[in-house]
N, C-alpha and C. Protein backbone atom coordinates (compact mmCIF):
# COMPACT_ATOMS: atom_id res chain seq x y z
N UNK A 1 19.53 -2.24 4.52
CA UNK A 1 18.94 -0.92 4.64
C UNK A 1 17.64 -1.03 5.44
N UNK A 2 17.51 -0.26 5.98
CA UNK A 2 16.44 -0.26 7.11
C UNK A 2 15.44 0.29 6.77
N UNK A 3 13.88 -0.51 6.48
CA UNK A 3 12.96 -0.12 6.13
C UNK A 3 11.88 1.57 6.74
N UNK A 4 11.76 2.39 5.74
CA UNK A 4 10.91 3.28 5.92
C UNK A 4 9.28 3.11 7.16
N UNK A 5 8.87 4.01 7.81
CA UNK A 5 7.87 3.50 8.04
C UNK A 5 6.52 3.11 7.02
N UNK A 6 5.53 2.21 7.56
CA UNK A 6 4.97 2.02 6.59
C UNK A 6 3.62 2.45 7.04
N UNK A 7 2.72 3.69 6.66
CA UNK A 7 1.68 4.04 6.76
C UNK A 7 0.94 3.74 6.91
N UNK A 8 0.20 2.54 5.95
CA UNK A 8 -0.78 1.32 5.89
C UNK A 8 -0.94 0.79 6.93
N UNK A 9 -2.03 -0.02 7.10
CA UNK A 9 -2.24 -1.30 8.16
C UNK A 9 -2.25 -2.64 7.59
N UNK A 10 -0.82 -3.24 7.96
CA UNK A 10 -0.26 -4.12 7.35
C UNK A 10 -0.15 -5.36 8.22
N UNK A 11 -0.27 -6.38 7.99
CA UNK A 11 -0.67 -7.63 8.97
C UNK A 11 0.87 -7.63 9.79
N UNK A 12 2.13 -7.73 9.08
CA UNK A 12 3.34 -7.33 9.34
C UNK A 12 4.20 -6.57 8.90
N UNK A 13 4.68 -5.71 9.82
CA UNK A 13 5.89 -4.60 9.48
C UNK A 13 6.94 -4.61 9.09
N UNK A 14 6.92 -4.37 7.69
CA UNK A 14 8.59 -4.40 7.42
C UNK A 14 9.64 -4.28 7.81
N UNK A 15 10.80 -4.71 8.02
CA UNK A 15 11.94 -4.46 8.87
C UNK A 15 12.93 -3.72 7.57
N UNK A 16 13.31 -4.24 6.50
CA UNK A 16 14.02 -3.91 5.71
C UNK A 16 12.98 -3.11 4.47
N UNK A 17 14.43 -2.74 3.71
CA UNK A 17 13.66 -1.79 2.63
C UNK A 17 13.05 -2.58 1.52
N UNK A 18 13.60 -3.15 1.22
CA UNK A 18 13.32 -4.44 0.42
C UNK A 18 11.83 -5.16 0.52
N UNK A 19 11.50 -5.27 2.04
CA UNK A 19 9.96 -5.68 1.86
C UNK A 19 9.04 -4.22 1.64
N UNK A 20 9.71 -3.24 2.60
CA UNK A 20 8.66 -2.33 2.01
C UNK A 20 8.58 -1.79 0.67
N UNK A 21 9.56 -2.14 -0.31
CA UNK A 21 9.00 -1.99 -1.84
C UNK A 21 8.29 -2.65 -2.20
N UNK A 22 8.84 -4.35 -1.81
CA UNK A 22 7.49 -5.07 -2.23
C UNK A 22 6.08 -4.78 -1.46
N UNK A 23 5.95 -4.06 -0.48
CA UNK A 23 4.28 -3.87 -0.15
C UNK A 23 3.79 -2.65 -1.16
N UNK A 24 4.84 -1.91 -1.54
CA UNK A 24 4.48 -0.61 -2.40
C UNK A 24 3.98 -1.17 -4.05
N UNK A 25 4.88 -2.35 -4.58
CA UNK A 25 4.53 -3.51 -5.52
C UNK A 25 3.07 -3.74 -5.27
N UNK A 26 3.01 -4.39 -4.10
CA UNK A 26 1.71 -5.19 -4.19
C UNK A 26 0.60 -4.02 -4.36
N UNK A 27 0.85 -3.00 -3.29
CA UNK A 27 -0.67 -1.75 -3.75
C UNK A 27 -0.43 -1.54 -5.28
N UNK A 28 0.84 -1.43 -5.76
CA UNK A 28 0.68 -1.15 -7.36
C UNK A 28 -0.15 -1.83 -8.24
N UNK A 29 0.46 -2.76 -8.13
CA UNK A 29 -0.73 -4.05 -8.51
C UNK A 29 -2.04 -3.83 -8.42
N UNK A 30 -2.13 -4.20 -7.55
CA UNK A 30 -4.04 -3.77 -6.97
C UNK A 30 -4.17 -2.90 -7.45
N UNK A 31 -3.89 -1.74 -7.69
CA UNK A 31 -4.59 -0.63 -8.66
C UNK A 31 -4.94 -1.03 -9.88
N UNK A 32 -3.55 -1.14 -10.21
CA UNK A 32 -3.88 -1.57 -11.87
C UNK A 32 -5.23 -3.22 -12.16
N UNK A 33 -5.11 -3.73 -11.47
CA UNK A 33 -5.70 -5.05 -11.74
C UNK A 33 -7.38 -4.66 -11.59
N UNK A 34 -7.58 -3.66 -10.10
CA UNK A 34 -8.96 -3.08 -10.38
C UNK A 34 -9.50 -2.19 -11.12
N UNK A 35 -8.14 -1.17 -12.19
CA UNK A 35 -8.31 -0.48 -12.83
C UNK A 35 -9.02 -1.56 -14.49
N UNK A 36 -8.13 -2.38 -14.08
CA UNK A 36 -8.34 -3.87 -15.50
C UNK A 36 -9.72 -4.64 -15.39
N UNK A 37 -10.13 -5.25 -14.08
CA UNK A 37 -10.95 -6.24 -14.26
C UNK A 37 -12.47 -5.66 -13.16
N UNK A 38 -11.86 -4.64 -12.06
CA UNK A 38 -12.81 -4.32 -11.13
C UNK A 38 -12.65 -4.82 -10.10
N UNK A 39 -13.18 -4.22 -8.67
CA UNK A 39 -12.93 -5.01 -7.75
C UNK A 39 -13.60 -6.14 -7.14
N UNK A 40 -14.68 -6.59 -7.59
CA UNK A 40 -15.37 -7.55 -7.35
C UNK A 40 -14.90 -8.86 -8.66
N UNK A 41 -14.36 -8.80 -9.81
CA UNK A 41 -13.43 -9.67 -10.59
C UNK A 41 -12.38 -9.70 -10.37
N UNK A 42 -11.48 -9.03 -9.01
CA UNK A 42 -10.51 -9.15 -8.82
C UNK A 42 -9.92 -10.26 -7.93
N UNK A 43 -8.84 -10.80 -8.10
CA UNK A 43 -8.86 -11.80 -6.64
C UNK A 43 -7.22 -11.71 -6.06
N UNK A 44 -7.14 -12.07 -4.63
CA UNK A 44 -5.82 -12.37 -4.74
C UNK A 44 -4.83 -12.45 -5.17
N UNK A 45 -4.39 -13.40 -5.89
CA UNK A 45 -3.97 -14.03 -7.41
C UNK A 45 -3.72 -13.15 -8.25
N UNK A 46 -4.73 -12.58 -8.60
CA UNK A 46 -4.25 -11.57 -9.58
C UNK A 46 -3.35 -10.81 -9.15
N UNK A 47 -3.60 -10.40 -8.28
CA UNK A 47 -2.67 -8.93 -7.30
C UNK A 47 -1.03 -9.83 -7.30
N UNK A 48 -1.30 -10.54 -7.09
CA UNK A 48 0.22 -11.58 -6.50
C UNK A 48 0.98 -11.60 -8.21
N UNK A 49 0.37 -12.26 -8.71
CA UNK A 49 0.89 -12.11 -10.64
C UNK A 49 1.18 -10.73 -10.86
N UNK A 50 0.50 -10.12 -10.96
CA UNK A 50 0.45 -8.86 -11.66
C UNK A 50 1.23 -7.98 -11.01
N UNK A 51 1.70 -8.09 -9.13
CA UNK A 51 3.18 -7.63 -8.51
C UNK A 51 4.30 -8.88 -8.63
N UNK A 52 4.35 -10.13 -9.69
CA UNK A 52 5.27 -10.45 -10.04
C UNK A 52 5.87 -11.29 -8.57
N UNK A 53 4.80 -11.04 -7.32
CA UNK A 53 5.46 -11.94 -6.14
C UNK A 53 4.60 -12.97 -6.23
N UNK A 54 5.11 -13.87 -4.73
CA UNK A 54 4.41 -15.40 -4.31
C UNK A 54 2.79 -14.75 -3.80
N UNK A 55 1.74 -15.57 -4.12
CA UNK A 55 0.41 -15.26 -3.02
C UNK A 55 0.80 -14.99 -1.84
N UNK A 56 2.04 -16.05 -1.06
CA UNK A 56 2.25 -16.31 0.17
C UNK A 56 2.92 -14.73 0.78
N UNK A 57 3.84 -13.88 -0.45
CA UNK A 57 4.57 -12.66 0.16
C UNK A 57 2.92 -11.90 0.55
N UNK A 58 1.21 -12.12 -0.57
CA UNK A 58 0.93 -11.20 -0.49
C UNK A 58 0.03 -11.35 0.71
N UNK A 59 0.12 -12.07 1.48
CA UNK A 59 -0.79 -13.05 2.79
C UNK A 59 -0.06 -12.68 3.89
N UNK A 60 1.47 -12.56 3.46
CA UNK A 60 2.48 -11.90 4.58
C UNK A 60 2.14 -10.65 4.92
N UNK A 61 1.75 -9.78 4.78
CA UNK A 61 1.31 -8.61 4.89
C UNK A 61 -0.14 -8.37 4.88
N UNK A 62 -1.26 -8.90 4.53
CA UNK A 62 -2.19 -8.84 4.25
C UNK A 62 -3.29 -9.45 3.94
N UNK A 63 -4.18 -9.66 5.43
CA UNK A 63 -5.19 -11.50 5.18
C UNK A 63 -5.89 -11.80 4.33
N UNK A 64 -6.35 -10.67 3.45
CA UNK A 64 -7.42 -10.66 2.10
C UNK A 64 -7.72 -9.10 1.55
N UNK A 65 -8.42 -9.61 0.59
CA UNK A 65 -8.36 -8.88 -0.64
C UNK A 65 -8.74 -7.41 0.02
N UNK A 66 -9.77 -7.38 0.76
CA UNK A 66 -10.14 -6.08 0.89
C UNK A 66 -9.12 -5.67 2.12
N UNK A 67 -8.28 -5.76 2.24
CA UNK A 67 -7.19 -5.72 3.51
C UNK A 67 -6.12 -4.96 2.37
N UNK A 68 -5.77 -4.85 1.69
CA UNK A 68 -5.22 -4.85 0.32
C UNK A 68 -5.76 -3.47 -0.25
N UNK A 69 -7.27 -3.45 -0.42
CA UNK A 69 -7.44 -2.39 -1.01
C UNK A 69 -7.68 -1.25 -0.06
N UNK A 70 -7.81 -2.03 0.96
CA UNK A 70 -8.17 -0.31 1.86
C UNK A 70 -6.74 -0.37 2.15
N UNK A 71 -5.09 -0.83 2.21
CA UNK A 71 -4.24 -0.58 2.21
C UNK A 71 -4.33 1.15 0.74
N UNK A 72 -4.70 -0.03 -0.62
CA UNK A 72 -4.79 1.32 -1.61
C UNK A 72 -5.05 2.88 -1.13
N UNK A 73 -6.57 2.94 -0.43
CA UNK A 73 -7.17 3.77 -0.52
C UNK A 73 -6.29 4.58 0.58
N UNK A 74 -6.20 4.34 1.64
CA UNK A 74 -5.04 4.71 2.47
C UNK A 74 -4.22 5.41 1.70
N UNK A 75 -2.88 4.65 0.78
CA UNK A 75 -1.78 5.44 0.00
C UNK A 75 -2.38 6.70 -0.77
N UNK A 76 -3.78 6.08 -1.44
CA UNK A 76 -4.32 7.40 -1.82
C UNK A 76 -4.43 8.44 -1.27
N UNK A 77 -4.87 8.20 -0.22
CA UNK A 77 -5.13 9.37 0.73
C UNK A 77 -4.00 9.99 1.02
N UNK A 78 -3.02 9.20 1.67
CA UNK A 78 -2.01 10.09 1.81
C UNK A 78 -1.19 11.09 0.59
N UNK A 79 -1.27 10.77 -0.42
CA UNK A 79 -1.27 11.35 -1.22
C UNK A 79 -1.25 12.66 -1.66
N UNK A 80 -2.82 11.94 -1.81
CA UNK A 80 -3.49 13.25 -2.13
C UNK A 80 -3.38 14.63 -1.22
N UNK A 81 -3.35 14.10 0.30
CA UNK A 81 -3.24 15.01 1.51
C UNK A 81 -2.14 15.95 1.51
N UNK A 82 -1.04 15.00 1.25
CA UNK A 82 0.21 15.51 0.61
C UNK A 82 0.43 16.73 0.12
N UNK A 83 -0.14 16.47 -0.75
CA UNK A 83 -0.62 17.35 -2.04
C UNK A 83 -1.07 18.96 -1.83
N UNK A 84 -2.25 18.92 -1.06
CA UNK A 84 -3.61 19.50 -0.74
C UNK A 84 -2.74 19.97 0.66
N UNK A 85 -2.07 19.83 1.69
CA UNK A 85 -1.30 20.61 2.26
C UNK A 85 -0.43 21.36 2.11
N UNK A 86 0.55 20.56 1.00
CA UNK A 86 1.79 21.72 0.62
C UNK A 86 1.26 22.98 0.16
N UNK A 87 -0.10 22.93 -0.82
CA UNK A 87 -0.29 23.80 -0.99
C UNK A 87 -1.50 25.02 -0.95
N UNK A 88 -2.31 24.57 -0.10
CA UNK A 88 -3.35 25.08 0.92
C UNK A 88 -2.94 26.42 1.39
N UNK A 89 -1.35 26.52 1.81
CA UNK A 89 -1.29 28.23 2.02
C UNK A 89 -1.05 29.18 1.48
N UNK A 90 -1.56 29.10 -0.23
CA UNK A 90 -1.28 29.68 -0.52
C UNK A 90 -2.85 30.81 -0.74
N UNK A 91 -3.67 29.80 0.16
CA UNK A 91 -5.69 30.46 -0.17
C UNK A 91 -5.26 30.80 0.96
N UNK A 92 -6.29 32.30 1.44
CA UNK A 92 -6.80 32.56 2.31
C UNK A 92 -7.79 32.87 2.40
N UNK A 93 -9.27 32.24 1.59
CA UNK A 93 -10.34 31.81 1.82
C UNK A 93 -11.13 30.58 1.85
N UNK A 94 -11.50 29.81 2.11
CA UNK A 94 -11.92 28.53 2.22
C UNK A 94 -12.44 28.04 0.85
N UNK A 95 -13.12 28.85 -0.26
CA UNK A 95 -14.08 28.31 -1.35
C UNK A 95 -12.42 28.61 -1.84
N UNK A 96 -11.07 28.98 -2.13
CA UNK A 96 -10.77 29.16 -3.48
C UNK A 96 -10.07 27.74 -2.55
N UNK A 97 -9.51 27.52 -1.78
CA UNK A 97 -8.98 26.27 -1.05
C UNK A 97 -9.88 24.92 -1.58
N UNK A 98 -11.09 24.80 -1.27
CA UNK A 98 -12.06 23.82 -1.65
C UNK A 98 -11.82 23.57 -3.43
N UNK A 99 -11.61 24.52 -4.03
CA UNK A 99 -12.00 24.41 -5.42
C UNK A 99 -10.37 23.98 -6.08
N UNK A 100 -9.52 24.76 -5.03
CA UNK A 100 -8.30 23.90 -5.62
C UNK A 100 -7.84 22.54 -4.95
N UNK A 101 -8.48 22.20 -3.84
CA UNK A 101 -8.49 21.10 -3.42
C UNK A 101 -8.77 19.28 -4.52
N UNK A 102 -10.12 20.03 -5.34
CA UNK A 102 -11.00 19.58 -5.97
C UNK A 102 -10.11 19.42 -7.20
N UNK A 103 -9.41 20.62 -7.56
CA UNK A 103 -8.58 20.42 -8.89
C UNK A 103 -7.62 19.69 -8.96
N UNK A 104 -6.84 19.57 -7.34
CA UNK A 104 -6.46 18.16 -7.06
C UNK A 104 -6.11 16.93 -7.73
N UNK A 105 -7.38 16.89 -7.15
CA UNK A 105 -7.92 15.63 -6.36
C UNK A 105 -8.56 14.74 -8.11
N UNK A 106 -8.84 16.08 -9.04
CA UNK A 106 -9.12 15.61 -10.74
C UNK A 106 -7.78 15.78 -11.68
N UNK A 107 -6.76 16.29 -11.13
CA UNK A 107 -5.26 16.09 -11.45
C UNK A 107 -4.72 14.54 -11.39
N UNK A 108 -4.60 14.29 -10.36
CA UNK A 108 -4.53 13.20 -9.57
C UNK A 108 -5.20 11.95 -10.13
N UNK A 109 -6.54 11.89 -10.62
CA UNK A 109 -7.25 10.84 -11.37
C UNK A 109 -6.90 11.25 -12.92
N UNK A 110 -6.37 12.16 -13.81
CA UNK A 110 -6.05 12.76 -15.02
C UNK A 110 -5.00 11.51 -15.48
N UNK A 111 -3.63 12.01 -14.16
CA UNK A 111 -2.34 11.52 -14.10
C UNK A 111 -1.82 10.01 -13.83
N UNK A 112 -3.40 9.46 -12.98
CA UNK A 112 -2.33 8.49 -12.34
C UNK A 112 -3.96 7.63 -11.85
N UNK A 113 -4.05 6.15 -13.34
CA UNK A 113 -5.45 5.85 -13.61
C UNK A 113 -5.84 4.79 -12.33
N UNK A 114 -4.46 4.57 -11.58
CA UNK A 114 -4.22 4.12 -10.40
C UNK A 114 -5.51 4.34 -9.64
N UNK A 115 -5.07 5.66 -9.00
CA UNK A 115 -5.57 6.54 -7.78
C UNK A 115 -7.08 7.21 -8.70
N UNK A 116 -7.61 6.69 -10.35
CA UNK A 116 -8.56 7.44 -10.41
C UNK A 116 -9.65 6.09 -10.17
N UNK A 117 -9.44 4.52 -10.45
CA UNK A 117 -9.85 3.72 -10.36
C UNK A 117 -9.97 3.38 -8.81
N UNK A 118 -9.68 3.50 -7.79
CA UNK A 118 -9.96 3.60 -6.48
C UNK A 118 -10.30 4.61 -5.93
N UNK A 119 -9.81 5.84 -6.26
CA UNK A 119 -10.22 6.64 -5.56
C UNK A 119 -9.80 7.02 -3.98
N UNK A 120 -10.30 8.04 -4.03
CA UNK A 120 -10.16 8.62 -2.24
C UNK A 120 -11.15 8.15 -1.10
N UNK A 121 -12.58 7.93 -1.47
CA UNK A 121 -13.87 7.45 -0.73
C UNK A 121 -14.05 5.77 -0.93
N UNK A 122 -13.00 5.28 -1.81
CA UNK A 122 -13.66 3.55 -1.85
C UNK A 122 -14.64 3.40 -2.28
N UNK A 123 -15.05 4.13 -3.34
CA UNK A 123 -16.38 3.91 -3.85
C UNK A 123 -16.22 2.62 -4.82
N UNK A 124 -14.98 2.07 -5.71
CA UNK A 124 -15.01 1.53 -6.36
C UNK A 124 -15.14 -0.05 -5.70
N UNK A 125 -14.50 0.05 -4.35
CA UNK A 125 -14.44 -1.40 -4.00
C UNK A 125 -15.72 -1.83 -2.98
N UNK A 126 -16.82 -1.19 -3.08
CA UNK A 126 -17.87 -1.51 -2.42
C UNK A 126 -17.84 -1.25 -1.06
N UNK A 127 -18.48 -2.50 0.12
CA UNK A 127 -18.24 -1.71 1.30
C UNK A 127 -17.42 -2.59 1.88
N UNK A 128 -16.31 -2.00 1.99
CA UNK A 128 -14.94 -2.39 2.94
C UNK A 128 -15.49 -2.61 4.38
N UNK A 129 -16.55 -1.74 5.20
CA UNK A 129 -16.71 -2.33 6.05
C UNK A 129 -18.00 -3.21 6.90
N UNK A 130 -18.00 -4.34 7.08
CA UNK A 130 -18.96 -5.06 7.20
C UNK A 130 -20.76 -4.50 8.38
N UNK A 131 -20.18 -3.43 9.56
CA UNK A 131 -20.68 -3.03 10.80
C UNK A 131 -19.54 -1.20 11.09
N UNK A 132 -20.82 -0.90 11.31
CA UNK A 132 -20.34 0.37 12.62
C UNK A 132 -20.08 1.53 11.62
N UNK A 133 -19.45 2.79 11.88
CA UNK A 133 -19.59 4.49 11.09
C UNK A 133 -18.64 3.92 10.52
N UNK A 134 -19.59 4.43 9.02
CA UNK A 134 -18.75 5.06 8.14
C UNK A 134 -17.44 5.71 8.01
N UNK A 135 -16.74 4.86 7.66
CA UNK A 135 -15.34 5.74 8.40
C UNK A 135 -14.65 6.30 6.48
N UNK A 136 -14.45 7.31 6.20
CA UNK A 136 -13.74 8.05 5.12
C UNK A 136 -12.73 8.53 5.95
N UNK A 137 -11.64 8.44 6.19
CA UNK A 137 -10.44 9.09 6.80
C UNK A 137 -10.07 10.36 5.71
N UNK A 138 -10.29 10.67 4.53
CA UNK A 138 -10.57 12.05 3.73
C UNK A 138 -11.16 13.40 3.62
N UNK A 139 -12.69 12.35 4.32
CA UNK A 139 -13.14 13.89 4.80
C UNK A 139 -12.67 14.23 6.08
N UNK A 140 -12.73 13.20 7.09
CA UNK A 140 -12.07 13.95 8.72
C UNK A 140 -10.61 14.95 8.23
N UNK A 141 -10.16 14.19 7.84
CA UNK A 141 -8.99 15.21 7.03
C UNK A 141 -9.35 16.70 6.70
N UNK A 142 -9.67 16.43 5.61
CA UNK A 142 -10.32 17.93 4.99
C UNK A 142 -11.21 18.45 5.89
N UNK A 143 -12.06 17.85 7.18
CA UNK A 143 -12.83 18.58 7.81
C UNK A 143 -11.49 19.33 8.89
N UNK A 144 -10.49 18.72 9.15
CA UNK A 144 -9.72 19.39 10.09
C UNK A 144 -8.76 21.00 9.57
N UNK A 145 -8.63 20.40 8.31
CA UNK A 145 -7.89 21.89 7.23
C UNK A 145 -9.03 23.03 7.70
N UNK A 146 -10.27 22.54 7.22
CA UNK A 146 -11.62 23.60 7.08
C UNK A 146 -11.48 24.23 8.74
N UNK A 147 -11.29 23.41 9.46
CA UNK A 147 -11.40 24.25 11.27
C UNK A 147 -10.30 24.48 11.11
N UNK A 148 -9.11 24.25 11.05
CA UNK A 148 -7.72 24.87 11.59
C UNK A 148 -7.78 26.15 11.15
N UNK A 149 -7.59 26.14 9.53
CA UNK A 149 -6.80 26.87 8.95
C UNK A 149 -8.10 27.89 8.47
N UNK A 150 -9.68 28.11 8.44
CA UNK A 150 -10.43 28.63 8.09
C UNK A 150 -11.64 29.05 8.74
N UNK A 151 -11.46 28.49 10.13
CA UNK A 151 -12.61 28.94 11.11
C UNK A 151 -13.82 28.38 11.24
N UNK A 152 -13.87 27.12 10.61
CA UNK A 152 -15.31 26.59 10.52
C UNK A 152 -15.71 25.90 11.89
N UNK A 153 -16.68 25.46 11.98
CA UNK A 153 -16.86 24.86 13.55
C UNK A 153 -16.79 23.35 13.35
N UNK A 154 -16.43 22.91 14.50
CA UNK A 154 -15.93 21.38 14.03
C UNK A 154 -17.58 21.30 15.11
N UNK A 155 -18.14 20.35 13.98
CA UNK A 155 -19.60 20.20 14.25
C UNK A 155 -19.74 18.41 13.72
N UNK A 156 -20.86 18.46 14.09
CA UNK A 156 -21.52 16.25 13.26
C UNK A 156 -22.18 16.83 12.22
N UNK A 157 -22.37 18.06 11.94
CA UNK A 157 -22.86 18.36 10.58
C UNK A 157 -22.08 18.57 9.68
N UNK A 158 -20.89 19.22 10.15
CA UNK A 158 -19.80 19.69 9.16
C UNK A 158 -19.08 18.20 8.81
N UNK A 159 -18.96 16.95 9.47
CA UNK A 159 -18.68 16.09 8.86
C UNK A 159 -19.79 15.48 8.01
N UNK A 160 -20.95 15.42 8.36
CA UNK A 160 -21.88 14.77 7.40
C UNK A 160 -21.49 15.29 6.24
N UNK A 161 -21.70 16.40 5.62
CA UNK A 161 -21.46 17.44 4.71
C UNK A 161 -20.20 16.94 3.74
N UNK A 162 -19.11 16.80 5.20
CA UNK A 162 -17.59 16.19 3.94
C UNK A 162 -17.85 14.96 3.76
N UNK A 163 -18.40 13.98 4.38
CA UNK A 163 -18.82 12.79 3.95
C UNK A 163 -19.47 12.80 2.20
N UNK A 164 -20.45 13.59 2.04
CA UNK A 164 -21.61 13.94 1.30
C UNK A 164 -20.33 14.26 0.47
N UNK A 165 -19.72 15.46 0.44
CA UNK A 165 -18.69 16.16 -0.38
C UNK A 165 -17.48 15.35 -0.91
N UNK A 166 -17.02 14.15 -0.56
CA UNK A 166 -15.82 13.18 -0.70
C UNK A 166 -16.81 12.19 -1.53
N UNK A 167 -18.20 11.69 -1.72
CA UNK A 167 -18.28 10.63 -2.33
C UNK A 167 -19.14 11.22 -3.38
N UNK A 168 -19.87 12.55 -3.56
CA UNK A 168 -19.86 13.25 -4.80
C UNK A 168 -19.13 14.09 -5.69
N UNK A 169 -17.83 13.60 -4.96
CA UNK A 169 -16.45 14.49 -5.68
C UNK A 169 -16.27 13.52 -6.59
N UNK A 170 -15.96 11.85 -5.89
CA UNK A 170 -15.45 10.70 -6.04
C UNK A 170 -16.60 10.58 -7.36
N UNK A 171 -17.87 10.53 -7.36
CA UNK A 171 -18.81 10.16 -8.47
C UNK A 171 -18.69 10.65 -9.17
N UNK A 172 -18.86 12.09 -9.25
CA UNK A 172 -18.67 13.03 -10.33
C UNK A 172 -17.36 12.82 -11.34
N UNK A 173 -16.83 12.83 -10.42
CA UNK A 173 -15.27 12.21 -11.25
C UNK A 173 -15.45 11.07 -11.77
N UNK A 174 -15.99 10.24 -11.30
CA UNK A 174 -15.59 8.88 -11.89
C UNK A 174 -16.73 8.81 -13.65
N UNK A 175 -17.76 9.64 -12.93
CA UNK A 175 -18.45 10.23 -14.32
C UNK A 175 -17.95 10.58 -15.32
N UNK A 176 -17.41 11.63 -15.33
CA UNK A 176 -16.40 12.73 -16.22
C UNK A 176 -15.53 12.00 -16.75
N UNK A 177 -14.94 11.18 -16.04
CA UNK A 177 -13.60 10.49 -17.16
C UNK A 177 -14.39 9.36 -18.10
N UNK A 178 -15.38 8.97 -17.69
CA UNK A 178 -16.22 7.54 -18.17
C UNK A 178 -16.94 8.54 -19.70
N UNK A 179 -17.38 9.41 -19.14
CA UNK A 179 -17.89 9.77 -20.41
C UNK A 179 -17.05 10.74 -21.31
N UNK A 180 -15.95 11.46 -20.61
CA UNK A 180 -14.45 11.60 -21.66
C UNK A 180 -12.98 11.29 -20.82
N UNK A 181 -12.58 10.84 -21.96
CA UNK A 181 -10.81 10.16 -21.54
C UNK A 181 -10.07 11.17 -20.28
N UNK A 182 -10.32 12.32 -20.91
CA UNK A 182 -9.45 13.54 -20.21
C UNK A 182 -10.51 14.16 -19.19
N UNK A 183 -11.65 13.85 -18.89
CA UNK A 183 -12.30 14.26 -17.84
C UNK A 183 -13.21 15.04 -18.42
N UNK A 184 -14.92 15.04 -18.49
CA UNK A 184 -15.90 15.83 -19.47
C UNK A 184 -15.83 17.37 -18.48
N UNK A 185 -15.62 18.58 -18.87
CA UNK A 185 -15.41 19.61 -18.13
C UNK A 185 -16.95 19.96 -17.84
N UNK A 186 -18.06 19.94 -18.36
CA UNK A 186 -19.61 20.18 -17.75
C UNK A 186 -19.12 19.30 -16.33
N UNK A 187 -19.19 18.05 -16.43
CA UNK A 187 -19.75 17.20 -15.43
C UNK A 187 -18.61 17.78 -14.09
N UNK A 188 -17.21 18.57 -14.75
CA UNK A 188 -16.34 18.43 -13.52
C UNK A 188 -16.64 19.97 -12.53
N UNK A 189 -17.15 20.89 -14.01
CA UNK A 189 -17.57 22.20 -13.25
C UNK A 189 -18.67 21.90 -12.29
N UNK A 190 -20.07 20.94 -12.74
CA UNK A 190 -20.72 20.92 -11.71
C UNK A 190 -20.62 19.84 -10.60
N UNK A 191 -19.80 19.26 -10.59
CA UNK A 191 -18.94 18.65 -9.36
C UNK A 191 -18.34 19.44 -8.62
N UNK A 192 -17.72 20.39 -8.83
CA UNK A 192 -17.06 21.54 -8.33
C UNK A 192 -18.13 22.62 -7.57
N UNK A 193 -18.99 23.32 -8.03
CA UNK A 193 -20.26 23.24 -7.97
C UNK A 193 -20.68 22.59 -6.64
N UNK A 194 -21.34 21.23 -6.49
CA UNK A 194 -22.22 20.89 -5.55
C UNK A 194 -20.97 20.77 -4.27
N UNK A 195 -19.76 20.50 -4.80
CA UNK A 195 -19.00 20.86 -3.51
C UNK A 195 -19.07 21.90 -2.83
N UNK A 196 -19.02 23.19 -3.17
CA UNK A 196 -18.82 24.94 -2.66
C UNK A 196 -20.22 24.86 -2.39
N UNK A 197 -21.43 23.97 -2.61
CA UNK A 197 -22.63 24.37 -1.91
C UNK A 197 -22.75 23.76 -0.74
N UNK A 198 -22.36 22.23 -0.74
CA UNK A 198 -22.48 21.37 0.61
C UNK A 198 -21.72 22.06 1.96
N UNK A 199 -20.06 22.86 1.07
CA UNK A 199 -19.61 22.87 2.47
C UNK A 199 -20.04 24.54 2.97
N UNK A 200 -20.20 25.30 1.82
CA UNK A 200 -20.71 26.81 2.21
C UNK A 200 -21.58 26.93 3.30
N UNK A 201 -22.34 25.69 3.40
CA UNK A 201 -23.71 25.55 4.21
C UNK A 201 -22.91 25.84 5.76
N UNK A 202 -21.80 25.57 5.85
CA UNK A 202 -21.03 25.67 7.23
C UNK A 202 -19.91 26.79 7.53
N UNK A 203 -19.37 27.54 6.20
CA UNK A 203 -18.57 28.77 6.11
C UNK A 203 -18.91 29.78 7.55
N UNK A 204 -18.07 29.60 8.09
CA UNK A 204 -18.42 31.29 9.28
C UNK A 204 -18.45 32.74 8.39
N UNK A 205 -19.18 33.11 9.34
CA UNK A 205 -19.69 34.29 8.67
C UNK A 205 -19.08 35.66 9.32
């Protein structure tokens, strides 16, 4: 059977279906193992045990650890995007879009402790990149919904803003579940909150 494409940036491309489950294995893994130990107690090894393959399958695809997790954050993203498109038309104003975006995006970390332990911004795994911009592929995302589909101006402010808006979504959240199981609803309303203020700052008028 002839392998799916594979989204990620993967050292090598699957040909069959068979490896691309096992790369879907190995991100599984990695969630759970940083959901278990963190990503700075995490190693290799673990990821390779804990998807039940050789180190060597997880080296086949992937030169190191943080190669691995920004594979994660990636699936996250797509995801979530997923998600947050199918059903985006059903707003036709930008704040009720943003706020169900947001409800998301705390669905999503509720359901699946995976995607709440990494996250969408990589906040959990430190800095993935060593030199050069900040790259969140989440907010460029969500900054492109906000111009297409809502009129905003595609500006270097309106990304600063989703930058700002993707890693105080990401905190706030990671708050809320830390201080209750099911997510503390103060901390998620005013997460919700400083979002509709950062990006309002750019709403056309």
């Amino acid at each position: 059977m002839t392998a799916p494409d594979t989204p990620y940036q993967v050292r090598r491309a699957p040909t069959q279906y068979r490896a691309s489950r096992q790369i879907e294995r190995i991100l599984d893994a990695a969630s759970r193992v940083v959901l278990d130990k963190g990503y700075a107690a995490a190693t290799t090894a673990d990821i390779a045990r804990s998807a039940k393959v050789s180190i060597g399958s997880v080296y086949r695809y992937f030169p190191d650890k943080p190669a691995v997790m920004k594979a994660v954050v990636e699936r996250n993203i797509l995801r979530y995007l997923h998600r947050v498109q199918a059903e985006s038309d059903r707003h036709t104003h930008w704040a009720a879009a943003v706020e169900h975006a947001y409800d998301i995006y705390i669905d999503m970390c509720r359901t699946d402790a995976g995607f709440r332990a990494v996250g969408g911004a990589g906040l959990a795994l430190g800095d993935l990149q060593e030199s050069g911009e900040l790259d969140v592929p989440l907010a460029d995302a969500l900054s492109t919904v906000l111009v297409a589909r809502y009129g905003f101006a595609s500006t270097a402010a309106l990304r600063v803003s989703m930058l700002q808006s993707v890693t105080v979504g990401e905190v706030m959240a990671r708050l809320a579940f830390r201080l209750r199981g099911d997510g503390h609803p103060e901390t998620l309303r005013q997460g919700g909150r400083i979002l509709r203020d950062l990006i309002g700052a750019h709403a056309p008028h």
